[in-house]
C-alpha atoms as a PDB file:
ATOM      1  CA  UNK A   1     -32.916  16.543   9.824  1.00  0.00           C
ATOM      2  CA  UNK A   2     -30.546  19.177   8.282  1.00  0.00           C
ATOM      3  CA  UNK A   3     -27.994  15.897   8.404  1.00  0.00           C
ATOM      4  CA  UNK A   4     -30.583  13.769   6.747  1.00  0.00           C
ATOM      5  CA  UNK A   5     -30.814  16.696   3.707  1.00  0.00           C
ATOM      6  CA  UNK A   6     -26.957  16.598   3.317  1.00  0.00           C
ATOM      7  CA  UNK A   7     -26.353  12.690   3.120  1.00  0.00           C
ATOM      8  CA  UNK A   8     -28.810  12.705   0.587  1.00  0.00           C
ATOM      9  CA  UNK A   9     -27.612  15.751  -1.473  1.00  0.00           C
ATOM     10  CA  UNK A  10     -24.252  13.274  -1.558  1.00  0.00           C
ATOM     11  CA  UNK A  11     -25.692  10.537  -2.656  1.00  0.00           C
ATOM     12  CA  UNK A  12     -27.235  12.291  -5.508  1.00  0.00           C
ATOM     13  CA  UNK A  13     -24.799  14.408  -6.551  1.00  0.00           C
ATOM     14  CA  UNK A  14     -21.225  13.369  -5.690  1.00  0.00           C
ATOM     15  CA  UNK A  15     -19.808  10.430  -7.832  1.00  0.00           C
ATOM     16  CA  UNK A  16     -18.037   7.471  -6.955  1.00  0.00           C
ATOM     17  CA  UNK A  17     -14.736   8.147  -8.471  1.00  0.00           C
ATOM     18  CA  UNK A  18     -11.043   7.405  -6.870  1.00  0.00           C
ATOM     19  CA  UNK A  19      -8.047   8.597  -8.801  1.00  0.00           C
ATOM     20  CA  UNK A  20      -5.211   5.875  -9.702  1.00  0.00           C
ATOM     21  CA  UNK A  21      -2.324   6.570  -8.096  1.00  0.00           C
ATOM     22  CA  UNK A  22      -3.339   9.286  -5.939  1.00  0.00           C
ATOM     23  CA  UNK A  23      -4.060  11.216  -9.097  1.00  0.00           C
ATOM     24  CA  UNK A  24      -0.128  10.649 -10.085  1.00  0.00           C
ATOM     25  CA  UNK A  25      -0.182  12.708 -13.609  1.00  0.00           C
ATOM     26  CA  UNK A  26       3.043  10.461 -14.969  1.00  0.00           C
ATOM     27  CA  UNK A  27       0.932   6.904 -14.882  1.00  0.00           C
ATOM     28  CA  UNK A  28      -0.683   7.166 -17.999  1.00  0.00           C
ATOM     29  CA  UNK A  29       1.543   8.759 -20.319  1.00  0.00           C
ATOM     30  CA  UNK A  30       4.082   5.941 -18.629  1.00  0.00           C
ATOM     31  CA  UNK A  31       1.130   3.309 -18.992  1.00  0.00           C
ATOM     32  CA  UNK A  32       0.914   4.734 -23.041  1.00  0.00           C
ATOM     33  CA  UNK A  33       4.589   4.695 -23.389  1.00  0.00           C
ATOM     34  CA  UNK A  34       4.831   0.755 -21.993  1.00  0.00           C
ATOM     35  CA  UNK A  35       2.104  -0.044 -24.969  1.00  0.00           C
ATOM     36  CA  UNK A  36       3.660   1.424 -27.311  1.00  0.00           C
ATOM     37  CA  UNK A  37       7.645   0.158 -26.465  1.00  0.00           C
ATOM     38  CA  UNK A  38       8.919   3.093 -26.158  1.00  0.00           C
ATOM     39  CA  UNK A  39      10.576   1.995 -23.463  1.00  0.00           C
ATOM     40  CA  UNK A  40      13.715   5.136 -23.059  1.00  0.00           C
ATOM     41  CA  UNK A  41      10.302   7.576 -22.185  1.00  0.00           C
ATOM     42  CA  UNK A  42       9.814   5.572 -19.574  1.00  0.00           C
ATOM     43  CA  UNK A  43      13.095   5.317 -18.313  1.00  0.00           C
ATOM     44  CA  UNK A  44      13.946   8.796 -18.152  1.00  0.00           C
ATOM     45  CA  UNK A  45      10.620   9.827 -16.192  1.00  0.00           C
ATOM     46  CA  UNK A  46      10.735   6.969 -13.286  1.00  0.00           C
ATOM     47  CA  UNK A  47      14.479   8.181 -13.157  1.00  0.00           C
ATOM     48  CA  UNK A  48      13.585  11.357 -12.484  1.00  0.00           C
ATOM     49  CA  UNK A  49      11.255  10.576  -9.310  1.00  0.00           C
ATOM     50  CA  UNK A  50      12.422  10.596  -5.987  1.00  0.00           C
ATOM     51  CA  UNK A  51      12.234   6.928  -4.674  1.00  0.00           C
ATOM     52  CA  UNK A  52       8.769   6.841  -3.002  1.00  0.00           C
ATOM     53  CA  UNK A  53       7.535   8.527  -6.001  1.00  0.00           C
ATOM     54  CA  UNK A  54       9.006   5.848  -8.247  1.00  0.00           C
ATOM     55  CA  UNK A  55       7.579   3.072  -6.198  1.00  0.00           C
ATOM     56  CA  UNK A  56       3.959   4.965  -6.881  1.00  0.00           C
ATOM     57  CA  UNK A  57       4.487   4.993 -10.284  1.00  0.00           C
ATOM     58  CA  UNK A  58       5.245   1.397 -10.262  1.00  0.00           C
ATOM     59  CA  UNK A  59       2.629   0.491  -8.789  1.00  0.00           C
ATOM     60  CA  UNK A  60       0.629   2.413 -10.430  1.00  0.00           C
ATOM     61  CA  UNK A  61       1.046   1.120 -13.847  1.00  0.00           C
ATOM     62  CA  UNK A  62       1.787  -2.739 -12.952  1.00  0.00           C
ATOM     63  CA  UNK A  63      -1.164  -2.942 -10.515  1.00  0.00           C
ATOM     64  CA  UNK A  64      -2.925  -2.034 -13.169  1.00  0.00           C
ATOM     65  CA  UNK A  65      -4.664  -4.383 -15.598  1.00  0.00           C
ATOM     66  CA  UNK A  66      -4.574  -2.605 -18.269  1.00  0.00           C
ATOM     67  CA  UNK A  67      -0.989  -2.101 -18.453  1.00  0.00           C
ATOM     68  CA  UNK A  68       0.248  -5.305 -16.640  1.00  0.00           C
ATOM     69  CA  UNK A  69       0.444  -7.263 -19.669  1.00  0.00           C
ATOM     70  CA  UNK A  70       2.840  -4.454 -21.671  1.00  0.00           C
ATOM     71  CA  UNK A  71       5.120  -4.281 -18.463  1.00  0.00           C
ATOM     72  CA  UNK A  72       5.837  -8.299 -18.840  1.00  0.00           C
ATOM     73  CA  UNK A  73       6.577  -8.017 -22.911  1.00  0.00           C
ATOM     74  CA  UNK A  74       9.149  -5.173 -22.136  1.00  0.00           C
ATOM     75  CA  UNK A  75      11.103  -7.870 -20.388  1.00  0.00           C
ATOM     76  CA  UNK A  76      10.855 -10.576 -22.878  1.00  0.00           C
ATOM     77  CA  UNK A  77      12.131  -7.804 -25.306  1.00  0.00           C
ATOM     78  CA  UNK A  78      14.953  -6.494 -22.873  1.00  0.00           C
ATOM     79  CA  UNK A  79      16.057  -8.978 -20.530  1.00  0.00           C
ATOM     80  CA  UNK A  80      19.172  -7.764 -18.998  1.00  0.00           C
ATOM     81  CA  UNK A  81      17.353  -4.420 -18.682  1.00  0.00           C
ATOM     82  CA  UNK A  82      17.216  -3.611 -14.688  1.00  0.00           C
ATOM     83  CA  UNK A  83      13.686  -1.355 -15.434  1.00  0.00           C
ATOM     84  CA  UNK A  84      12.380  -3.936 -17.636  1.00  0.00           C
ATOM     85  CA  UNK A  85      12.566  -6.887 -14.647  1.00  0.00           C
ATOM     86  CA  UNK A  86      11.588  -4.623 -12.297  1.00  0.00           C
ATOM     87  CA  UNK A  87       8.559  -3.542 -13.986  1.00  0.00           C
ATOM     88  CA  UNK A  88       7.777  -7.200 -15.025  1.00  0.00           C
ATOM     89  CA  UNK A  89       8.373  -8.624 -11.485  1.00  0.00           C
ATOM     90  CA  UNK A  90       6.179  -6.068 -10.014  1.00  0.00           C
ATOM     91  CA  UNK A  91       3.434  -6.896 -12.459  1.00  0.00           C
ATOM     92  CA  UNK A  92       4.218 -10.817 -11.846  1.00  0.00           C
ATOM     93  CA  UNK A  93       3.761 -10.338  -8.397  1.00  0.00           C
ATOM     94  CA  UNK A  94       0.326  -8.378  -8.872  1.00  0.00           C
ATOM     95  CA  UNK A  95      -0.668 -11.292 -11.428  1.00  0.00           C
ATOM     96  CA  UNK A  96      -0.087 -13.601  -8.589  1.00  0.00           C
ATOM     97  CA  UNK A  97      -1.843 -12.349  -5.561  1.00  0.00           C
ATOM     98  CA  UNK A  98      -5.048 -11.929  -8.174  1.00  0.00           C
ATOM     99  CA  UNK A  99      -4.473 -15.476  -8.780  1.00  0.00           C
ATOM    100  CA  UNK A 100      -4.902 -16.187  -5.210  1.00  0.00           C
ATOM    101  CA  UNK A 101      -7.598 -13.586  -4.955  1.00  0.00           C
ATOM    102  CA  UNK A 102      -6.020 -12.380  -1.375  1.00  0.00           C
ATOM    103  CA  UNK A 103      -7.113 -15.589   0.849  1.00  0.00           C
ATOM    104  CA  UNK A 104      -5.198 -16.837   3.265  1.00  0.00           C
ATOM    105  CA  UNK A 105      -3.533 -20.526   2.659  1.00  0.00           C
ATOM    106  CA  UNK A 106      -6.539 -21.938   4.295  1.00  0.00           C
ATOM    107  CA  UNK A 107      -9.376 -20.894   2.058  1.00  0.00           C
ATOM    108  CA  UNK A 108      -7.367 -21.108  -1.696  1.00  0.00           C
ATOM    109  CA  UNK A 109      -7.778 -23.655  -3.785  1.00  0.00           C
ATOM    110  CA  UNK A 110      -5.683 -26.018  -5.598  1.00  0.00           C
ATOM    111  CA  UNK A 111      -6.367 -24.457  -8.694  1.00  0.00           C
ATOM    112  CA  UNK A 112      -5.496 -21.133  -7.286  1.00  0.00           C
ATOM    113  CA  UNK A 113      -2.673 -22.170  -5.825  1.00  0.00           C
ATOM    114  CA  UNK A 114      -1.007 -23.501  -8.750  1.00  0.00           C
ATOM    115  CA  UNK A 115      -1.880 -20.294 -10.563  1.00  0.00           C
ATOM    116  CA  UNK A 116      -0.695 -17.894  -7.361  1.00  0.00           C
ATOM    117  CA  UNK A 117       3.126 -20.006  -7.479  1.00  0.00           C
ATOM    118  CA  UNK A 118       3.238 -19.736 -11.204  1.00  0.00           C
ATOM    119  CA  UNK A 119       3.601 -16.225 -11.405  1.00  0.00           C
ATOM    120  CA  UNK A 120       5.240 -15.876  -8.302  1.00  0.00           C
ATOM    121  CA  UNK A 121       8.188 -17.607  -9.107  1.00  0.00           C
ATOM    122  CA  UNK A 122       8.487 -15.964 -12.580  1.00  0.00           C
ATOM    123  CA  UNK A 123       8.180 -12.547 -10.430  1.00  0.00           C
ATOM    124  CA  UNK A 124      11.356 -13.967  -8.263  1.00  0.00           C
ATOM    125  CA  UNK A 125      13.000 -14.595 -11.030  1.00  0.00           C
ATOM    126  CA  UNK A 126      12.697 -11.128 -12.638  1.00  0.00           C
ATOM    127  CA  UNK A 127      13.297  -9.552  -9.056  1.00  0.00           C
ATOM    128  CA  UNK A 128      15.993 -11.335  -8.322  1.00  0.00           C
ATOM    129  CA  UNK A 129      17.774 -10.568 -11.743  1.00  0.00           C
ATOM    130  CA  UNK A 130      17.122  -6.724 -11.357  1.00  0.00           C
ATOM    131  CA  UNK A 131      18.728  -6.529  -8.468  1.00  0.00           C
ATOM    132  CA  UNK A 132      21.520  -8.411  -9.977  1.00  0.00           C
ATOM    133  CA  UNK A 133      21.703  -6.102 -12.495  1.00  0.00           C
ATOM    134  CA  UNK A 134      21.571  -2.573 -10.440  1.00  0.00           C
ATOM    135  CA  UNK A 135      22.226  -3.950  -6.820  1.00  0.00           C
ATOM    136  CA  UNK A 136      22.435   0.082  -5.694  1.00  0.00           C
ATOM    137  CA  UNK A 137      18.823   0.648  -6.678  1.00  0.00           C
ATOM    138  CA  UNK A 138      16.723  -0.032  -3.606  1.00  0.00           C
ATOM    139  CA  UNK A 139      12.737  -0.733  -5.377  1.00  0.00           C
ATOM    140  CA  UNK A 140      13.590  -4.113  -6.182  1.00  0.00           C
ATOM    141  CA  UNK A 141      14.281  -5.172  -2.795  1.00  0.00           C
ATOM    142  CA  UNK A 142      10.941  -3.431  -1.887  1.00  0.00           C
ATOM    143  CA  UNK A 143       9.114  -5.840  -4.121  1.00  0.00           C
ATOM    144  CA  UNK A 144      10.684  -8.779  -3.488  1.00  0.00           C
ATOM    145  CA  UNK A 145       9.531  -8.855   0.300  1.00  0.00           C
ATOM    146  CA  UNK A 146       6.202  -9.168  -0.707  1.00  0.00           C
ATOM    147  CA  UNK A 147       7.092 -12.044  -3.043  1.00  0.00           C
ATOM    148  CA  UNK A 148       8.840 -13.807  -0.180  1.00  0.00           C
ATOM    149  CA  UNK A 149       5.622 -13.192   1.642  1.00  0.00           C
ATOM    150  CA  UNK A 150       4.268 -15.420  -1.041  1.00  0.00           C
ATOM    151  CA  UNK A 151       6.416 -17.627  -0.451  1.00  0.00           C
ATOM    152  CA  UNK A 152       6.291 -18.192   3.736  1.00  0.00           C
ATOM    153  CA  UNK A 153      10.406 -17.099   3.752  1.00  0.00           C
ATOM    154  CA  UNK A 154      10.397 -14.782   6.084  1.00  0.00           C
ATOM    155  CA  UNK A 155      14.189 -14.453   6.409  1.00  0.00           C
ATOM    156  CA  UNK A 156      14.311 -13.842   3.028  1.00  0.00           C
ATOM    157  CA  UNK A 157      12.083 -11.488   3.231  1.00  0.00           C
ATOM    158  CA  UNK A 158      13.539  -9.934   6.331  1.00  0.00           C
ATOM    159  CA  UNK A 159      17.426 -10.089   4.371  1.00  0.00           C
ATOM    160  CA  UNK A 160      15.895  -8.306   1.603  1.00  0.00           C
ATOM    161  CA  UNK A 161      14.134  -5.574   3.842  1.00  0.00           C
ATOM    162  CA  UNK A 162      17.500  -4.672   4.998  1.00  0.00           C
ATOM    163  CA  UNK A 163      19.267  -4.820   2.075  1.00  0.00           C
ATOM    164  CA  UNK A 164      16.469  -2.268   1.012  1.00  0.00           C
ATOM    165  CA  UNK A 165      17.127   0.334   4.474  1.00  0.00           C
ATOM    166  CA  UNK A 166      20.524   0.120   3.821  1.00  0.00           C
ATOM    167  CA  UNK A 167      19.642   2.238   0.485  1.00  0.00           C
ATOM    168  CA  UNK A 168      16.580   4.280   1.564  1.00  0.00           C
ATOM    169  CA  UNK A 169      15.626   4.188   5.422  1.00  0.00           C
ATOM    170  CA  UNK A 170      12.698   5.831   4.333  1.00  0.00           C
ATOM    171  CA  UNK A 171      11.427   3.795   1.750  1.00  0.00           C
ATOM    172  CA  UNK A 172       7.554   3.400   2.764  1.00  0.00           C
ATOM    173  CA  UNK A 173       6.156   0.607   0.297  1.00  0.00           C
ATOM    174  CA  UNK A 174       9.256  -1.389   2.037  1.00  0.00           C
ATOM    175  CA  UNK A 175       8.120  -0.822   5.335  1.00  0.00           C
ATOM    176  CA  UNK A 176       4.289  -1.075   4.560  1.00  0.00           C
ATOM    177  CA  UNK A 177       5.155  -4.734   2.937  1.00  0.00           C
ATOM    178  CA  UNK A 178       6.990  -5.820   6.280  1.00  0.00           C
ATOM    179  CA  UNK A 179       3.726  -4.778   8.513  1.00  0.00           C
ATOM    180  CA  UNK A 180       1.758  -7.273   6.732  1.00  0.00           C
ATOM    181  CA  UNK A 181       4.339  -9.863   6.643  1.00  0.00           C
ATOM    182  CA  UNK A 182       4.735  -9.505  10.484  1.00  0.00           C
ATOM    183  CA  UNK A 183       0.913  -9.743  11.089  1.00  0.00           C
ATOM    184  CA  UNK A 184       0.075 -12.709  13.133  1.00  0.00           C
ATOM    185  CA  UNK A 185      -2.393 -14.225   9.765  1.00  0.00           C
ATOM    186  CA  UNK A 186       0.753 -14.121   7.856  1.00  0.00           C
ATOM    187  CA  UNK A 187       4.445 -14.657   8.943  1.00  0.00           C
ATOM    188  CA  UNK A 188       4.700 -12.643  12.588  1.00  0.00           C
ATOM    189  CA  UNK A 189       3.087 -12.321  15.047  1.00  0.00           C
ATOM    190  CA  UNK A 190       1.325  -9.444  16.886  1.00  0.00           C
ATOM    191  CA  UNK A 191       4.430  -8.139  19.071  1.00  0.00           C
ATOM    192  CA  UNK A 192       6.599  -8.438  16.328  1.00  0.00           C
ATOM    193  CA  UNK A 193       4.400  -6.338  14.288  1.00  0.00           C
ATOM    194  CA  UNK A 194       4.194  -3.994  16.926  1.00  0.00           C
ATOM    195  CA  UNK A 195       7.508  -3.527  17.157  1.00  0.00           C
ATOM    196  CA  UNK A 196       8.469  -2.943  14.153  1.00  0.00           C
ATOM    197  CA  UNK A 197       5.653  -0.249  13.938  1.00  0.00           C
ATOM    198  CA  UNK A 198       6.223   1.375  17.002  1.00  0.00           C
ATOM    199  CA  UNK A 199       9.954   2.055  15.749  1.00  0.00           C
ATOM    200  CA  UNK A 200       8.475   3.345  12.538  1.00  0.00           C
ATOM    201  CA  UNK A 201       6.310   5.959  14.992  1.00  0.00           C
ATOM    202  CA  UNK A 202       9.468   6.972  17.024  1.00  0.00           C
ATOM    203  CA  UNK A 203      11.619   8.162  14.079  1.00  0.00           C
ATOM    204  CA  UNK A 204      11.277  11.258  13.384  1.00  0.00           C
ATOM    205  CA  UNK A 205      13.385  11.421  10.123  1.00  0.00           C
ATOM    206  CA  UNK A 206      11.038  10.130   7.832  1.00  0.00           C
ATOM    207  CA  UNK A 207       7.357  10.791   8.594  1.00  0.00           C
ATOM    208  CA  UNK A 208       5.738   8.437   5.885  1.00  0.00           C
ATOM    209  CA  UNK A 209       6.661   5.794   7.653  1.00  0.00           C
ATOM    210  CA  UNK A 210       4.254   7.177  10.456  1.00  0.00           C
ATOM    211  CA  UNK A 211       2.124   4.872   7.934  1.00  0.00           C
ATOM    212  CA  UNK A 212       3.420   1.893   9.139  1.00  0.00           C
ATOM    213  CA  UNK A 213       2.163   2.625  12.638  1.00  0.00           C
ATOM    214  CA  UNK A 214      -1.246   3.307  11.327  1.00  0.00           C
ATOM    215  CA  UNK A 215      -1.583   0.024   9.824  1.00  0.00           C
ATOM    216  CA  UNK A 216      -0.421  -1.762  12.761  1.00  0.00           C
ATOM    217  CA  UNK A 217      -3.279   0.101  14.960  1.00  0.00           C
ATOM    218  CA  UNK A 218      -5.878  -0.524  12.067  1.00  0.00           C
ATOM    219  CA  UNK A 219      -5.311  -4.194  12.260  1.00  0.00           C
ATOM    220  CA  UNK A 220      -5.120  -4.173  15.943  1.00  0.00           C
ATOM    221  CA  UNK A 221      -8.754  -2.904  15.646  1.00  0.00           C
ATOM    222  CA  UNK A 222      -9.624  -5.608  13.103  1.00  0.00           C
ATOM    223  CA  UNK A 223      -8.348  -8.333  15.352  1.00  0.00           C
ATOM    224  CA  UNK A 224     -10.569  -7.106  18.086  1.00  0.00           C
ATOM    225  CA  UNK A 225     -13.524  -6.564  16.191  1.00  0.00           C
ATOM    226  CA  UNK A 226     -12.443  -9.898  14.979  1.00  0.00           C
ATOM    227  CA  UNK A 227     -13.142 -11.645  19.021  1.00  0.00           C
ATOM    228  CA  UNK A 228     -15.727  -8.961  20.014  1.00  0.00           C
ATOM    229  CA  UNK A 229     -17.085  -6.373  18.454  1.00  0.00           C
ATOM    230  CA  UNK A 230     -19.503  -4.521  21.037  1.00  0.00           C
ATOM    231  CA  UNK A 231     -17.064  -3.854  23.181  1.00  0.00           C
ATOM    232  CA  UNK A 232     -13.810  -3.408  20.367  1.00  0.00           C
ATOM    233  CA  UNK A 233     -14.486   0.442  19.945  1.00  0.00           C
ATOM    234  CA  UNK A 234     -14.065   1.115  23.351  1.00  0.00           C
ATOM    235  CA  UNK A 235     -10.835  -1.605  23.808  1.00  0.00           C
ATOM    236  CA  UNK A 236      -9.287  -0.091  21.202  1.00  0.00           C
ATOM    237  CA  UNK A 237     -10.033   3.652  22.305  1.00  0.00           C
ATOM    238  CA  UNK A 238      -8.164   2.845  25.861  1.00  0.00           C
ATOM    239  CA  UNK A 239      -5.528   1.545  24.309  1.00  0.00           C
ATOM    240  CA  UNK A 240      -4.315   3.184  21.199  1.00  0.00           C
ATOM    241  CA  UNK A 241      -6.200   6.579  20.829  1.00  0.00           C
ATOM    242  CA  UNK A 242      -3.298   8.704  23.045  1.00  0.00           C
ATOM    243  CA  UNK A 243      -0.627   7.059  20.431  1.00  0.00           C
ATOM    244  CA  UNK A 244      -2.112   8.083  17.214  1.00  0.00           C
ATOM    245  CA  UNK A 245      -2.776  10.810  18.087  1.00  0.00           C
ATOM    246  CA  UNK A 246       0.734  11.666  19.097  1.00  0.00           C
ATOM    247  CA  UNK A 247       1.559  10.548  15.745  1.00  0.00           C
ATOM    248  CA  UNK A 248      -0.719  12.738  14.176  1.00  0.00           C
ATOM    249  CA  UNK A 249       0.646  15.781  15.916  1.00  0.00           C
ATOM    250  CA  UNK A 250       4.125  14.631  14.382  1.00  0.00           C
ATOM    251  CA  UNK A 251       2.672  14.092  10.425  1.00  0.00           C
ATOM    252  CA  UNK A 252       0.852  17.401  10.880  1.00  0.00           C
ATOM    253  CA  UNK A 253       4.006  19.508  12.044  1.00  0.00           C
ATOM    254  CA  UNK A 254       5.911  17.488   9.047  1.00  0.00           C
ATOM    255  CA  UNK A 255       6.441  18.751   5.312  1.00  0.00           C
ATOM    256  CA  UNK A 256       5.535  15.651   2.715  1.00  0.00           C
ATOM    257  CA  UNK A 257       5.687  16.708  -0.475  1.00  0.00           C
ATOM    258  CA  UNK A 258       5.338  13.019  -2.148  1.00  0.00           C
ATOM    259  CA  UNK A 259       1.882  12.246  -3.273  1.00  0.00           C
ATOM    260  CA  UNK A 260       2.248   9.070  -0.531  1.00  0.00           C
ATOM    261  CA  UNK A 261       1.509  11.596   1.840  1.00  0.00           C
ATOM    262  CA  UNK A 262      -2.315  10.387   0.962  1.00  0.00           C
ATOM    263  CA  UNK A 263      -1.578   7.395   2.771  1.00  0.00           C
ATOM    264  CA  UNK A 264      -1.310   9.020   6.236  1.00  0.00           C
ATOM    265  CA  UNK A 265      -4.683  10.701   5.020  1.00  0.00           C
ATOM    266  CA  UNK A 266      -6.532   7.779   4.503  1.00  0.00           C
ATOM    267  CA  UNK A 267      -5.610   5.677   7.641  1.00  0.00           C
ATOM    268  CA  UNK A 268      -6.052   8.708  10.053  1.00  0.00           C
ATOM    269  CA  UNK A 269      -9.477   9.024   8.368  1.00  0.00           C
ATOM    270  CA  UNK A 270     -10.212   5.645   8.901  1.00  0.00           C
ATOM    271  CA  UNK A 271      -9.267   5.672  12.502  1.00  0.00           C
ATOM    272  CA  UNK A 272     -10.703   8.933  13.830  1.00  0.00           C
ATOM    273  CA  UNK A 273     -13.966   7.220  12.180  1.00  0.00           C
ATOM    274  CA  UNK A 274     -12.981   4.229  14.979  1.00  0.00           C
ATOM    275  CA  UNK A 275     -12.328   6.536  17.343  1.00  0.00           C
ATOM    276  CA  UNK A 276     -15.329   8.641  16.977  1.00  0.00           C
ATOM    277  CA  UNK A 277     -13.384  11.855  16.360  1.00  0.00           C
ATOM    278  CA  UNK A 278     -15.871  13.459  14.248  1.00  0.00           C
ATOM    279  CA  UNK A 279     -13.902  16.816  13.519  1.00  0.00           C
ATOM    280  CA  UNK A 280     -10.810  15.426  11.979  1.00  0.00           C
ATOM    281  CA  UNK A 281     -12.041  12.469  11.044  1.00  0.00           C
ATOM    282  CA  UNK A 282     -14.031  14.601   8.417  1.00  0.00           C
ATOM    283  CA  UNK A 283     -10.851  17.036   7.897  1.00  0.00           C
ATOM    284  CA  UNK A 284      -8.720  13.921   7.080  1.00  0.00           C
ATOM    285  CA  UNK A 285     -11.715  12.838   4.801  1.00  0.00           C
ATOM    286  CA  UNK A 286     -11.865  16.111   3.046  1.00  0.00           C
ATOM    287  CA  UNK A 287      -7.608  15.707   2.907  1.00  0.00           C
ATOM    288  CA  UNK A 288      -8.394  12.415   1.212  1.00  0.00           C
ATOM    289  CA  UNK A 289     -10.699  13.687  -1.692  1.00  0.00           C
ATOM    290  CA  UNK A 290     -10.433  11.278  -4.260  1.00  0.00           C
ATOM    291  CA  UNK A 291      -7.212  10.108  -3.440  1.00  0.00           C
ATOM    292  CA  UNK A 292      -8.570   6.675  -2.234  1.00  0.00           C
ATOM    293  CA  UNK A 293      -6.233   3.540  -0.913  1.00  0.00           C
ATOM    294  CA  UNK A 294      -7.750   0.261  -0.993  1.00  0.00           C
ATOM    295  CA  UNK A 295      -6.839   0.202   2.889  1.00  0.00           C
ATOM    296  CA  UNK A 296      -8.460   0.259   5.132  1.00  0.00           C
ATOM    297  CA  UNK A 297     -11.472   1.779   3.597  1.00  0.00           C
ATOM    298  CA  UNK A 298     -12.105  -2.269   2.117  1.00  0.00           C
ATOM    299  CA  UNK A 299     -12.926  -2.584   5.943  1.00  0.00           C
ATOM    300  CA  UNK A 300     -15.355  -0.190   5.797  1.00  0.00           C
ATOM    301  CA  UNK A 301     -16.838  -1.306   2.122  1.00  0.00           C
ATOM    302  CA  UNK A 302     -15.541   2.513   0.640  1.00  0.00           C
ATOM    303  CA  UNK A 303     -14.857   2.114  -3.104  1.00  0.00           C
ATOM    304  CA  UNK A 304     -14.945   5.934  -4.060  1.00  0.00           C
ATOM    305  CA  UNK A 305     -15.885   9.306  -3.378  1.00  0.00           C
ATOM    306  CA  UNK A 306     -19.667   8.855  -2.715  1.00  0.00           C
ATOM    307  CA  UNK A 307     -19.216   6.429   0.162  1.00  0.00           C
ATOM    308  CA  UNK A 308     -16.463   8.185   1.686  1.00  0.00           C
ATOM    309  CA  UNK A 309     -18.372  11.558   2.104  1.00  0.00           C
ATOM    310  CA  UNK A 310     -21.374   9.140   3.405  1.00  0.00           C
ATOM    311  CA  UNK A 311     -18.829   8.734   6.085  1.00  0.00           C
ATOM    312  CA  UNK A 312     -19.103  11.589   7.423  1.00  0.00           C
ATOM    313  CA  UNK A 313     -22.904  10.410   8.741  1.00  0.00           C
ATOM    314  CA  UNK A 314     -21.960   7.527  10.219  1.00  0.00           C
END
């Protein structure tokens, strides 16, 4: 009863709000700065990020519809500019997957299609030049495996991925683009994309990547929800619970200062909620706040705040 009281006492009063970006303070003054051309503001604050940071702010302006458009005129006004492509083939590629609307091959249409290879080759193209034109920079190479994705080349994407570790082994949008390339719906298949995550769990340097593992296990759960779901809870328990949770005993005796850290949040959240780990499934929640990724709570229908507290009662 008390329970009862308290879900509703969130549904009433608690909003359902997310921040952008994690709540990343430089997006909209960047996001202003792109509309208005001044495009040396921008410059100088992506340039002062550390690389994982840079790759938020990225996305965080051109996966944004309200800026995606500005980020595509600054490279029609400054084409041999290495930010300006970058920023443009990142908003490209973002155009293109909404073209598609996230289907698999199967279930897109012709019209969608067309539209999805339109902008992805114009988001190539811009990629491609940028990292032409600052081949030590290592976002570029980031974004481009996800328009190889597009594209069913996994070698390219795979050439591009280590192009990319060979300038930042720790990059984690890099490494989160290659789990979902290696997923058996997409390019890999499931002990490839185990692999790869399991070497992501084992390093020790670089504990965002602890990420990558996390996807791997929520999409393990997926798949078996997928072929049976009364008795996936339980399958997935036996096999996976003693793993993440050694990985969560490595993020928690880690220092991660970059706001990506909310990543780790979110998919722990999500899984102790599998798992039926009540107690830090609702710490990680609280970790969370409004810091909200799109995965995996879109498995579990969680758009904001509201339903994420609700969680808590499930």
């Amino acid at each position: 009863m008390f329970n009862f009281f308290k879900k509703q006492k969130v549904k009433k009063n608690v909003p359902n709000t997310k921040t952008v970006a994690f709540g990343m303070s430089e997006v909209p003054q960047v996001g202003q700065w792109l509309q208005q051309s001044k495009y040396d503001e921008v410059a100088a604050c992506y340039q002062n990020l550390e690389n994982n940071d840079k790759s938020l702010l990225l996305e965080g302006v051109t996966l944004n519809a309200t800026y995606v458009d500005d980020a595509i005129e600054w490279q029609s006004k400054e084409p041999n500019n290495y930010l300006a492509n970058l920023f443009s083939g990142s908003a490209l590629t973002f155009k293109a997957w909404e073209a598609r609307t996230g289907l698999l091959a199967k279930h897109v249409t012709e019209e969608q299609a067309r539209g999805f290879y339109y902008y992805l080759e114009q988001a190539y193209e811009h990629l491609a030049k940028a990292t032409n034109l600052n081949p030590s920079e290592p976002e570029a190479y980031a974004r481009l495996i996800r328009v190889f994705m597009g594209f069913s080349e996994k070698e390219k994407a795979q050439e591009s991925f280590d192009t990319l570790v060979s300038l930042d082994k720790g990059h984690l949008a890099g490494h989160m683009f290659m789990v979902n390339l290696l997923a058996p719906k997409w390019l890999g298949s499931y002990e490839e994309m185990k692999d790869f995550a399991v070497k992501c769990a084992n390093q020790n340097e670089h504990p965002l990547l602890y990420t990558a593992y996390l996807m791997f296990a929520v999409q393990s759960f997926i798949d078996l929800a997928d072929k049976d779901y009364t008795v996936a809870e339980q399958r997935f328990k036996w096999k996976y619970e003693a793993n993440i949770m050694t990985v969560y005993k490595k993020a928690n005796s880690s220092s991660i200062t970059s706001l990506q850290r909310y990543h780790l949040h979110n998919y722990f959240s999500y899984l102790f909620y599998v798992l039926s780990n009540k107690k830090l499934r609702d710490k990680e929640i609280d970790a969370v706040g409004e810091n909200i990724s799109m995965m995996p709570w879109a498995y579990a229908e969680v758009e904001g705040l509201r339903d994420l507290q609700l969680m808590k009662f499930s």
